[in-house]
C-alpha atoms as a PDB file:
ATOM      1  CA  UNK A   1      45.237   8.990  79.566  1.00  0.00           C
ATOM      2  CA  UNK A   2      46.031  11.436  82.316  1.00  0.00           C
ATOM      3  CA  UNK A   3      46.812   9.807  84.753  1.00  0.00           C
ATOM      4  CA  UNK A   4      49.760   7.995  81.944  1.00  0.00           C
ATOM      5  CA  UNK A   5      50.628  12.252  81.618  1.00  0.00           C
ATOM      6  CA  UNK A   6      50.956  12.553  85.394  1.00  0.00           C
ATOM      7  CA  UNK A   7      53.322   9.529  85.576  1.00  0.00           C
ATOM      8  CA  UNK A   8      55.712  10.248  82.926  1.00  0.00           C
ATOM      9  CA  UNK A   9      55.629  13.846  84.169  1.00  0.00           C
ATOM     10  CA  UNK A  10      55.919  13.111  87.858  1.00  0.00           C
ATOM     11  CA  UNK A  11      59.183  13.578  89.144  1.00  0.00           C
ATOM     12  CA  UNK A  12      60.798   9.760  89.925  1.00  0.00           C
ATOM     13  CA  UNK A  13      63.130  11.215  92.804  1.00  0.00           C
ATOM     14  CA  UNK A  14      60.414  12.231  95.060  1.00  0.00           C
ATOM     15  CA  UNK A  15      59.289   8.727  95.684  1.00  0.00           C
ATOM     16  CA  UNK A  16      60.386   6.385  97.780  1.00  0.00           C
ATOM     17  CA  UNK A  17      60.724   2.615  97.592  1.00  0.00           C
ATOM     18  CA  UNK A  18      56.750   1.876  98.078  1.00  0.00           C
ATOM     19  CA  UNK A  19      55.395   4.604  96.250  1.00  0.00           C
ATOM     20  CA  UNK A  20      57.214   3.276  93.687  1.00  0.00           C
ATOM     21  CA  UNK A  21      55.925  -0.121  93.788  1.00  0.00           C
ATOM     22  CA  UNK A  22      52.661   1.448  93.999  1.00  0.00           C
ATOM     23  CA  UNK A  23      53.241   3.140  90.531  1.00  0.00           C
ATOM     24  CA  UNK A  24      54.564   0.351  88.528  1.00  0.00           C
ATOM     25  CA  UNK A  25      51.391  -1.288  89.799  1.00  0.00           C
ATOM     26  CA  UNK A  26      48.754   1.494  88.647  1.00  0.00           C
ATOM     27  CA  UNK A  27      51.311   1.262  85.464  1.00  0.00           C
ATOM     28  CA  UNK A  28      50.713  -1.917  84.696  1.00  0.00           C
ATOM     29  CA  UNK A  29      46.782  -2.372  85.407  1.00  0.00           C
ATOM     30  CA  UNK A  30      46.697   0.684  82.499  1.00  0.00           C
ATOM     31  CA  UNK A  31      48.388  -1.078  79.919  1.00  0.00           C
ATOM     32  CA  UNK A  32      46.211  -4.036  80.606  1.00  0.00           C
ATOM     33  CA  UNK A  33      43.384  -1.406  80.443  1.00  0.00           C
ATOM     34  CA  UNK A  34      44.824   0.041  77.403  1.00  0.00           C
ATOM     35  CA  UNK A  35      45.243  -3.197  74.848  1.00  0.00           C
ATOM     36  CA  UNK A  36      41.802  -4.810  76.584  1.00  0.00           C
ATOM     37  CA  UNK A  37      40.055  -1.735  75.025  1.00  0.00           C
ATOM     38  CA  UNK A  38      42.207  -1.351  71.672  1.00  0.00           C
ATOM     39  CA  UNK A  39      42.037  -5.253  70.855  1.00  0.00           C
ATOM     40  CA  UNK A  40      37.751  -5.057  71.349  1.00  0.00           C
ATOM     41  CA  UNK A  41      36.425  -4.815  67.714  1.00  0.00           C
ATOM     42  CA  UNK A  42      34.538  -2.313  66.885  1.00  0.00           C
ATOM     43  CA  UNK A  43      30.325  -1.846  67.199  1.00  0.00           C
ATOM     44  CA  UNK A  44      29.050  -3.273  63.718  1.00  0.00           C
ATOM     45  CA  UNK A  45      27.465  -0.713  61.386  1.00  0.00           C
ATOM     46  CA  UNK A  46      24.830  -1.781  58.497  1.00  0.00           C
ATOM     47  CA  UNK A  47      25.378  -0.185  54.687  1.00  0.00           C
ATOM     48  CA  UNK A  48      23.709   2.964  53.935  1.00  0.00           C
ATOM     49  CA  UNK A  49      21.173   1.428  50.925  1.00  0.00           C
ATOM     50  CA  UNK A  50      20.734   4.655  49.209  1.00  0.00           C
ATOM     51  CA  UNK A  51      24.829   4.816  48.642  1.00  0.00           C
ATOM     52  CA  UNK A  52      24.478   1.094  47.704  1.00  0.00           C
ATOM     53  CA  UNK A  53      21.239   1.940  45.028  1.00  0.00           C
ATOM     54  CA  UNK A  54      23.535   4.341  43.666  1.00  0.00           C
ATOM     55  CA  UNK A  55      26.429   2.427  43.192  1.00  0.00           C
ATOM     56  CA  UNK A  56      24.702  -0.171  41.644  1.00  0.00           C
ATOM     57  CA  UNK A  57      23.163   2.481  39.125  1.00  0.00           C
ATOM     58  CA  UNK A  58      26.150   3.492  38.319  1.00  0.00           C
ATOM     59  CA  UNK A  59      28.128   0.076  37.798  1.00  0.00           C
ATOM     60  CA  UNK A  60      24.872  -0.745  35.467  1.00  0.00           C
ATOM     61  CA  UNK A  61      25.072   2.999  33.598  1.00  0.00           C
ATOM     62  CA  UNK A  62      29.053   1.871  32.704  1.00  0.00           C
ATOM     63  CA  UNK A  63      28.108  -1.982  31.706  1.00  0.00           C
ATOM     64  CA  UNK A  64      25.716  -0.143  29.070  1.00  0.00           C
ATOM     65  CA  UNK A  65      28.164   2.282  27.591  1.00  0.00           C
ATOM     66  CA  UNK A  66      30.900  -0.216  27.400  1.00  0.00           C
ATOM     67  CA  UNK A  67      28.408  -2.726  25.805  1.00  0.00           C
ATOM     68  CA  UNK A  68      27.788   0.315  23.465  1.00  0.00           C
ATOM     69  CA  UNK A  69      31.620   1.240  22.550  1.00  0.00           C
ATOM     70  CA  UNK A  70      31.953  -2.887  22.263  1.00  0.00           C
ATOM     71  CA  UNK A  71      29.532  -2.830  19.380  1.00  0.00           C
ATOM     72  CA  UNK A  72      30.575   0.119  17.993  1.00  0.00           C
ATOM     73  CA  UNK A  73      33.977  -1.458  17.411  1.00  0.00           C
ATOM     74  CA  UNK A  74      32.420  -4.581  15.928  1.00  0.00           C
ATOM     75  CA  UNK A  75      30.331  -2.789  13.825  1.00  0.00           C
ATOM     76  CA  UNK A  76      33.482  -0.089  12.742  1.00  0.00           C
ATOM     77  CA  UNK A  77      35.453  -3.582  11.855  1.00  0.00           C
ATOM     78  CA  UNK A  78      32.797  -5.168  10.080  1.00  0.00           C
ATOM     79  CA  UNK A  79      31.839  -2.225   7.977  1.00  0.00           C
ATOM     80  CA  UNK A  80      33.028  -2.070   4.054  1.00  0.00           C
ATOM     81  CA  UNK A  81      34.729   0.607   3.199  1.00  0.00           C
ATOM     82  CA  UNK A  82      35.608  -0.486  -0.604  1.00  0.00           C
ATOM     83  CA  UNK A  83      33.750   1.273  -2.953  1.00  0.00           C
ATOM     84  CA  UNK A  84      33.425  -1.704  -5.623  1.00  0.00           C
ATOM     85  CA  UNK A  85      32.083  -3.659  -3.008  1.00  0.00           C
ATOM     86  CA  UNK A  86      29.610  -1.007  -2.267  1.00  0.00           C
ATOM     87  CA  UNK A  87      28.843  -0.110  -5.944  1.00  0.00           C
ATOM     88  CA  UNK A  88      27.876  -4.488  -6.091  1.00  0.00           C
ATOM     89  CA  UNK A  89      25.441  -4.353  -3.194  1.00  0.00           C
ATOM     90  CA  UNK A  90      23.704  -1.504  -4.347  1.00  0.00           C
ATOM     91  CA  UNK A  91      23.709  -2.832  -7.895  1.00  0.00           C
ATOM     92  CA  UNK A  92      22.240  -6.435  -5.680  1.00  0.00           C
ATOM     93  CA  UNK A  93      20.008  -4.503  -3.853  1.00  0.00           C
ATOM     94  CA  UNK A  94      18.700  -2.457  -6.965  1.00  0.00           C
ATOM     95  CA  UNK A  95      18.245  -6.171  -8.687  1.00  0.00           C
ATOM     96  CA  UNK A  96      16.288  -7.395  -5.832  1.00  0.00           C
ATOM     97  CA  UNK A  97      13.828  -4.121  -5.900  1.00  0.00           C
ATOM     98  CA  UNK A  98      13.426  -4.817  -9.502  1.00  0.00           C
ATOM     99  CA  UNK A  99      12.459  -8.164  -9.059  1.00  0.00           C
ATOM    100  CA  UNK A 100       9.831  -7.436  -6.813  1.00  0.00           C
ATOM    101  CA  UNK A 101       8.252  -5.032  -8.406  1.00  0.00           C
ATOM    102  CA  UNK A 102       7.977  -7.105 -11.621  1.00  0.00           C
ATOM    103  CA  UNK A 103       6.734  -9.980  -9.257  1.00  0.00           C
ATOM    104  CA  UNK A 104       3.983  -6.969  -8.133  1.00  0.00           C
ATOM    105  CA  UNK A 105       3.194  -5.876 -11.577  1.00  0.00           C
ATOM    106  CA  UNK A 106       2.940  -9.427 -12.691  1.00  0.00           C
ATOM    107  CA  UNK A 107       0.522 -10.359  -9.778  1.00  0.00           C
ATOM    108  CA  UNK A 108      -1.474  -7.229 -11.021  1.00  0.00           C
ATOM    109  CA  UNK A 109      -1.638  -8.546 -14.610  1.00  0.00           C
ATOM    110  CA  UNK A 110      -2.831 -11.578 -13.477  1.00  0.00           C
ATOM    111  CA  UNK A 111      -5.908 -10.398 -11.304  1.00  0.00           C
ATOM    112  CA  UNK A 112      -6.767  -7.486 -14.396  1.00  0.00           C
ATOM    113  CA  UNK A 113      -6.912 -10.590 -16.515  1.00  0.00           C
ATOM    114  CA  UNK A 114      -8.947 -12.887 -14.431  1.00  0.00           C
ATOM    115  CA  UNK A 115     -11.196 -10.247 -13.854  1.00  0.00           C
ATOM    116  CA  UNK A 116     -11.133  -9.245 -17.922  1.00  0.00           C
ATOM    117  CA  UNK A 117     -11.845 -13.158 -18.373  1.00  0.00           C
ATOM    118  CA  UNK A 118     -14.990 -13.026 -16.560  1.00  0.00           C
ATOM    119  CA  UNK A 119     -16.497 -10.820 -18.065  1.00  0.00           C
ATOM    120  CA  UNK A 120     -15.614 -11.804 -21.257  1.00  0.00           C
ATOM    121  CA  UNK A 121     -17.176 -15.581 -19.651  1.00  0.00           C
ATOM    122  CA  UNK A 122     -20.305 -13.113 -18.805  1.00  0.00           C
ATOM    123  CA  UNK A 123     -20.731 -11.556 -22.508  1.00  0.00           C
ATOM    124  CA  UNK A 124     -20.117 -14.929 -24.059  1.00  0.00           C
ATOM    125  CA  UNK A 125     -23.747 -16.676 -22.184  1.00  0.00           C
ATOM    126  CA  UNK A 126     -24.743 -13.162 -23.030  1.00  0.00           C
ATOM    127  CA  UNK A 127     -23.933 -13.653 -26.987  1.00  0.00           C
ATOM    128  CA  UNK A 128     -25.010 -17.162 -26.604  1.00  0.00           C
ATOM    129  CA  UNK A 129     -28.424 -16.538 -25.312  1.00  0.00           C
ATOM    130  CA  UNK A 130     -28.829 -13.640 -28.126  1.00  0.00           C
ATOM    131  CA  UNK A 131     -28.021 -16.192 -30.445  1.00  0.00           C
ATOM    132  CA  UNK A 132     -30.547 -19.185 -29.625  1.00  0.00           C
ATOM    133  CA  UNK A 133     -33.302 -16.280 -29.447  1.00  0.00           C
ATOM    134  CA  UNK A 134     -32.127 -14.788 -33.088  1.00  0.00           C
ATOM    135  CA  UNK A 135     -31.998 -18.642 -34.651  1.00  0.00           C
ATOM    136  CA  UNK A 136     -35.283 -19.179 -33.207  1.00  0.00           C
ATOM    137  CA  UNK A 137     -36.367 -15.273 -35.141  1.00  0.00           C
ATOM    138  CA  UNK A 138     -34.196 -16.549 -38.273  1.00  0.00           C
ATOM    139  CA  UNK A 139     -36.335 -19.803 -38.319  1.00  0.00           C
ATOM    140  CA  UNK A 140     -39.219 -18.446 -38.559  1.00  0.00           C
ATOM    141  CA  UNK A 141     -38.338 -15.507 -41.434  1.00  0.00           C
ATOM    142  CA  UNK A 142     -37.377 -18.459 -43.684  1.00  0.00           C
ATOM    143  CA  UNK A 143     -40.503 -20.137 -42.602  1.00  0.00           C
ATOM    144  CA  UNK A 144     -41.891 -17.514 -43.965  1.00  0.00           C
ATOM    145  CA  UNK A 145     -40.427 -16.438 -47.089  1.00  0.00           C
ATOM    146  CA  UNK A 146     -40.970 -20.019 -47.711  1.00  0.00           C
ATOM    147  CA  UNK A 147     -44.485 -19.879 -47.520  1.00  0.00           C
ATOM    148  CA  UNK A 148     -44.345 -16.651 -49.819  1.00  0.00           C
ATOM    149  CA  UNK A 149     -42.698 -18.554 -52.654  1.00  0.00           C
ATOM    150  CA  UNK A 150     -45.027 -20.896 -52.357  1.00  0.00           C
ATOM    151  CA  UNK A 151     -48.018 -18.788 -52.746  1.00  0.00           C
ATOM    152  CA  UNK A 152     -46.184 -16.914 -55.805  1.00  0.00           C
ATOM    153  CA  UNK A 153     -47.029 -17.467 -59.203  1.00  0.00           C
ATOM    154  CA  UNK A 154     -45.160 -20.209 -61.037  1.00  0.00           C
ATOM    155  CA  UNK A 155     -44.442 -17.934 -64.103  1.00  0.00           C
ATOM    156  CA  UNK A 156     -41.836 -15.579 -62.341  1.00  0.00           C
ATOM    157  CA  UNK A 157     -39.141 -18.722 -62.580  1.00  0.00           C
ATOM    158  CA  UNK A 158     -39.960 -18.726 -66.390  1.00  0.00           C
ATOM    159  CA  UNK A 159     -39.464 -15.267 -66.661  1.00  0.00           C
ATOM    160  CA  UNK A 160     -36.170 -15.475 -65.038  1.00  0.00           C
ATOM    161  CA  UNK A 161     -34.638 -18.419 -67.116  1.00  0.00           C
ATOM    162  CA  UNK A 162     -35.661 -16.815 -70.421  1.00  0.00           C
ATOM    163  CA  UNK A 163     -34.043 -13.767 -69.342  1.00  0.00           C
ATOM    164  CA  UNK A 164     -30.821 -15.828 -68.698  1.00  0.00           C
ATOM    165  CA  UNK A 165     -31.277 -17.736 -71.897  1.00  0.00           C
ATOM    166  CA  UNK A 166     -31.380 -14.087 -73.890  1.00  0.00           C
ATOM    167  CA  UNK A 167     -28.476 -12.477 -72.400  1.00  0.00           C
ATOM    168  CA  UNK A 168     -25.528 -12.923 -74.666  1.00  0.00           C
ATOM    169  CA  UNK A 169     -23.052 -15.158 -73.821  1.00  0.00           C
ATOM    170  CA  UNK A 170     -19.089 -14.461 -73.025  1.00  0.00           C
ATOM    171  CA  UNK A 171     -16.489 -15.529 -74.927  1.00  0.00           C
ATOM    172  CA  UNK A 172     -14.544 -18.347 -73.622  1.00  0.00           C
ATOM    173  CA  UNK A 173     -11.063 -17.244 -73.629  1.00  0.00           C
ATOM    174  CA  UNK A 174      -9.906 -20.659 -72.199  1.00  0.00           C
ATOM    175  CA  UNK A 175     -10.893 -21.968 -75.911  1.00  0.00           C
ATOM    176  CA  UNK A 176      -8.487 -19.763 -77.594  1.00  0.00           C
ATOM    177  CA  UNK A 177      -5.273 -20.735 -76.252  1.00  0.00           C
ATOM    178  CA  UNK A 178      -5.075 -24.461 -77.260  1.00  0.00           C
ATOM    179  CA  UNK A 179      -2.939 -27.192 -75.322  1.00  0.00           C
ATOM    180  CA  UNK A 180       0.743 -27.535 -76.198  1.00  0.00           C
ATOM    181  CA  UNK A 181       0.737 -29.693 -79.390  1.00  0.00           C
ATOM    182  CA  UNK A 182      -2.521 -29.906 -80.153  1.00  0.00           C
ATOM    183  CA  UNK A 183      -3.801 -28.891 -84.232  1.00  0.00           C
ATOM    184  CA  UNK A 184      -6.941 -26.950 -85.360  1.00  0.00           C
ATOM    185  CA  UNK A 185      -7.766 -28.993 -88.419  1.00  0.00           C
ATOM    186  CA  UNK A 186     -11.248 -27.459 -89.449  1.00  0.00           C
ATOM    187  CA  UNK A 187     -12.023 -30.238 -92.188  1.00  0.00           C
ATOM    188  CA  UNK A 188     -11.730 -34.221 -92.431  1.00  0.00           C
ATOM    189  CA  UNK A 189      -8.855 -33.432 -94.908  1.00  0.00           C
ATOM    190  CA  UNK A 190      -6.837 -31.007 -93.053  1.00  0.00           C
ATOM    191  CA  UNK A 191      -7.107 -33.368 -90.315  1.00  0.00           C
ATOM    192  CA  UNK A 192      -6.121 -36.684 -92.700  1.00  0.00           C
ATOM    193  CA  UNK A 193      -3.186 -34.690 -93.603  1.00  0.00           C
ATOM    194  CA  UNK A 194      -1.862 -33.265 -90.155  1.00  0.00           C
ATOM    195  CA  UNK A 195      -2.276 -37.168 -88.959  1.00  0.00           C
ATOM    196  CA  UNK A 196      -0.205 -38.851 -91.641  1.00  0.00           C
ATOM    197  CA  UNK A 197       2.519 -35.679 -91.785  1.00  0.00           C
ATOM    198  CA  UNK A 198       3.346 -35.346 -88.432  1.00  0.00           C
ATOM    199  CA  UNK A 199       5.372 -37.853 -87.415  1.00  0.00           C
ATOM    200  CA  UNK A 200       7.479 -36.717 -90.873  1.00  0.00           C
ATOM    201  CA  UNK A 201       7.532 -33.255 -89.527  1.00  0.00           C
ATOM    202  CA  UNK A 202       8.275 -33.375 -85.667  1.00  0.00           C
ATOM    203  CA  UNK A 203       8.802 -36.163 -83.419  1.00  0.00           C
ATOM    204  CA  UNK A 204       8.145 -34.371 -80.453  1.00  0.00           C
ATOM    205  CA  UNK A 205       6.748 -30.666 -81.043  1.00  0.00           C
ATOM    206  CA  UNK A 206       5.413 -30.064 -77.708  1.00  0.00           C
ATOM    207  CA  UNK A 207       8.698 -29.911 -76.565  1.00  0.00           C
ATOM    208  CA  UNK A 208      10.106 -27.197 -79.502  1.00  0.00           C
ATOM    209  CA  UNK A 209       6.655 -25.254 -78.497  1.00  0.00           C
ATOM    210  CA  UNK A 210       7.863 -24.937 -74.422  1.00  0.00           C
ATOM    211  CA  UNK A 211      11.220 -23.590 -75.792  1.00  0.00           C
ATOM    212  CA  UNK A 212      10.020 -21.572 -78.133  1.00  0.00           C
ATOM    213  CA  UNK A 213       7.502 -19.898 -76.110  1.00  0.00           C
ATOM    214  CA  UNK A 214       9.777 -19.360 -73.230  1.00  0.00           C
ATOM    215  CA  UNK A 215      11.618 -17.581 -75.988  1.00  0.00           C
ATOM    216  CA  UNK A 216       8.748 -15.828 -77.182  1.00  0.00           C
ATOM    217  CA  UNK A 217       7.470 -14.511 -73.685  1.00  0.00           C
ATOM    218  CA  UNK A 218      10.562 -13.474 -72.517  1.00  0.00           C
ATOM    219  CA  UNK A 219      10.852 -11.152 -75.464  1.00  0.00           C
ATOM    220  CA  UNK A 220       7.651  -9.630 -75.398  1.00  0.00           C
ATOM    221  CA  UNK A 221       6.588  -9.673 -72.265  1.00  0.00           C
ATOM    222  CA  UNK A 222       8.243  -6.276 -71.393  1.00  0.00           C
ATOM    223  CA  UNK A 223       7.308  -4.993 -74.216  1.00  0.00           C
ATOM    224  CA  UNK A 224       3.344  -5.937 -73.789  1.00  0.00           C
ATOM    225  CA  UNK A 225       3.900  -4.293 -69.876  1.00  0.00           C
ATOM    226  CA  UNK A 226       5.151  -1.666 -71.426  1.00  0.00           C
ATOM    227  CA  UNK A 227       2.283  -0.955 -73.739  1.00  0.00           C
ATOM    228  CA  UNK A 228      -0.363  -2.076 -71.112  1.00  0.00           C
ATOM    229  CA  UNK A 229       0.621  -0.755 -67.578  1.00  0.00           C
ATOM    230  CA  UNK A 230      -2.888  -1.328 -66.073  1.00  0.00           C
ATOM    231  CA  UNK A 231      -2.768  -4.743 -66.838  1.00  0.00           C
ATOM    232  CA  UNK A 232      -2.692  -7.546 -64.351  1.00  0.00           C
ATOM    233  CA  UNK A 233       0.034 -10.434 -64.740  1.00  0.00           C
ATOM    234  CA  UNK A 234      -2.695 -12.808 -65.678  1.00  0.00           C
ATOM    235  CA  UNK A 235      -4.178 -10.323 -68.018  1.00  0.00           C
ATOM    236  CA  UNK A 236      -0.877 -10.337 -69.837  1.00  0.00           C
ATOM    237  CA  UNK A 237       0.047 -13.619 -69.763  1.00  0.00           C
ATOM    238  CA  UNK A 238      -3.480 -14.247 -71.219  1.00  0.00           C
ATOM    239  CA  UNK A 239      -2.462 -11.317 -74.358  1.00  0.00           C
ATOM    240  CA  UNK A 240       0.791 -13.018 -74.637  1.00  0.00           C
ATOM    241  CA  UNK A 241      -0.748 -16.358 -75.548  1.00  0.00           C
ATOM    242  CA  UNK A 242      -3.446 -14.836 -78.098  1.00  0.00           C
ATOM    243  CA  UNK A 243      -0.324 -12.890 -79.790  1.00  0.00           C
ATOM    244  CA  UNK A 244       1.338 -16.502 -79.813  1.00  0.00           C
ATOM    245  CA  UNK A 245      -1.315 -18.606 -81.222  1.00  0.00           C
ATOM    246  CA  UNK A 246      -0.897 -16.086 -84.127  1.00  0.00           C
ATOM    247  CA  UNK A 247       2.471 -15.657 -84.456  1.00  0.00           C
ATOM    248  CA  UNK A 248       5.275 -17.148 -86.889  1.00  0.00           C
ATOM    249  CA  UNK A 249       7.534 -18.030 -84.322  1.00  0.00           C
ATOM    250  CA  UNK A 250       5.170 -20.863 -83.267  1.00  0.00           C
ATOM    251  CA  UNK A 251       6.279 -24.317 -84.585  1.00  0.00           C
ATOM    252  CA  UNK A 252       2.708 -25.260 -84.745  1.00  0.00           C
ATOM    253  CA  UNK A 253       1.878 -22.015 -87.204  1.00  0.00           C
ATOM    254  CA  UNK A 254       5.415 -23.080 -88.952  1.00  0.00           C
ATOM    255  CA  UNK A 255       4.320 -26.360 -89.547  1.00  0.00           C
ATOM    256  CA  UNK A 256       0.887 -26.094 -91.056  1.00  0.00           C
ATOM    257  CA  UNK A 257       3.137 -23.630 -93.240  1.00  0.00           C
ATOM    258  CA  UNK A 258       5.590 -26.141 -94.608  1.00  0.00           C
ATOM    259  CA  UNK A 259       2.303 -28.291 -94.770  1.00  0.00           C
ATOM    260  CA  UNK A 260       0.654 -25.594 -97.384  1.00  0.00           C
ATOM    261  CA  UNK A 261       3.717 -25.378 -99.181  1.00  0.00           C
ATOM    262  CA  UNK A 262       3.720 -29.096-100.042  1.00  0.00           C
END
């Protein structure tokens, strides 16, 4: 490069024809010089790996955030915002809880009452053993009360069936309320009479008898609760037929009257 300096700098009148010659020479064997060293390529230099561990960090660090803001703007598009949608998923979700936790309890139940049913299995050949061993005790007190009343005295039965015999017998109260129709004729000729009158005076009495003691209990039967609040229904109805057998208003009573007029 200086010697290029001293050429354009040197002054051109001071040379002759040779010297130049001489120049244009050296002048050209530079600029050969020259583009022979520019056009060589340059010494090949390997990548520094620390810068390249680094930049591959860092390319990796921004793939993971923008994977990140990615979702983020999925999930931001995707997310309900409505509040009776909400208000249904929680009511859903609620549901679901519910159900499994009656599906727990019921599971619970279940094992409290297998485990109640064996030991209720347990007691049971527990009762059942206590029982053969009391039949087996039971058996053998009757064998021997039975061997007792044997060896008693036969005149303890006596005793007992004459004491039966002497206490007084009840009144039958069945006895006193006739059937529907029927006649108490206490002599051959009541009963003659009753017999060849009663076609003459009713056809059919049993059925003037229902009516009129329909009649008749519907009347007094207030009256007998009335006078006889302690009384049971039976008890009543049982008065209310003694009071009827007796009464006027019975067709039965009205006809052995038109029979005594005669």
């Amino acid at each position: 490069m200086l010697l290029v300096g001293l050429l354009y700098h040197w002054p051109m009148a001071q040379l002759d024809g040779d010297s130049v010659s001489k120049l244009n020479l050296v002048w050209f064997m530079i600029e050969c010089l020259n583009h022979t060293l520019l056009g060589m390529p340059k010494k090949f230099q390997g990548e520094n790996s620390k810068a390249m561990t680094a930049k591959a960090r860092k390319a990796e660090a921004k793939a993971v955030e923008d994977s990140r803001k990615k979702k983020e703007l999925e999930d931001a598009l995707w997310q309900e915002n409505d509040k009776h949608v909400l208000k249904k998923e929680q009511r859903k979700d609620d549901k679901e809880k519910k159900r499994l936790e009656a599906l727990e309890r019921k599971k619970e139940n279940q094992r409290l009452l297998d485990e109640e049913a064996a030991k209720i299995k347990g007691k049971a050949k527990e009762a059942a053993a206590a029982v053969v061993a009391c039949k087996v005790t039971r058996a053998q007190i009757e064998e021997t009360l039975r061997i007792e009343q044997a060896l008693q005295p036969q005149e303890q039965p006596k005793e007992k069936e004459k004491s039966q015999l002497e206490s007084p017998l009840e009144e039958n109260v069945n006895r006193l309320i006739p059937e529907e129709g029927a006649v108490d004729a206490r002599s051959i000729e009541d009963a003659i009479a009753v017999l060849s009158t009663a076609e003459e005076l009713d056809r059919h009495p049993e059925r003037r008898v229902k009516a009129a003691f329909a009649a008749y209990e519907e009347l007094n039967m207030p009256l007998l609760k009335k006078e006889n609040p302690n009384m049971r229904l039976s008890q009543l109805k049982q008065q209310l037929k003694k009071e009827w057998m007796k009464s006027p208003e019975n067709p039965l009573n009205q006809r052995f009257a038109n029979y005594n007029a005669k």
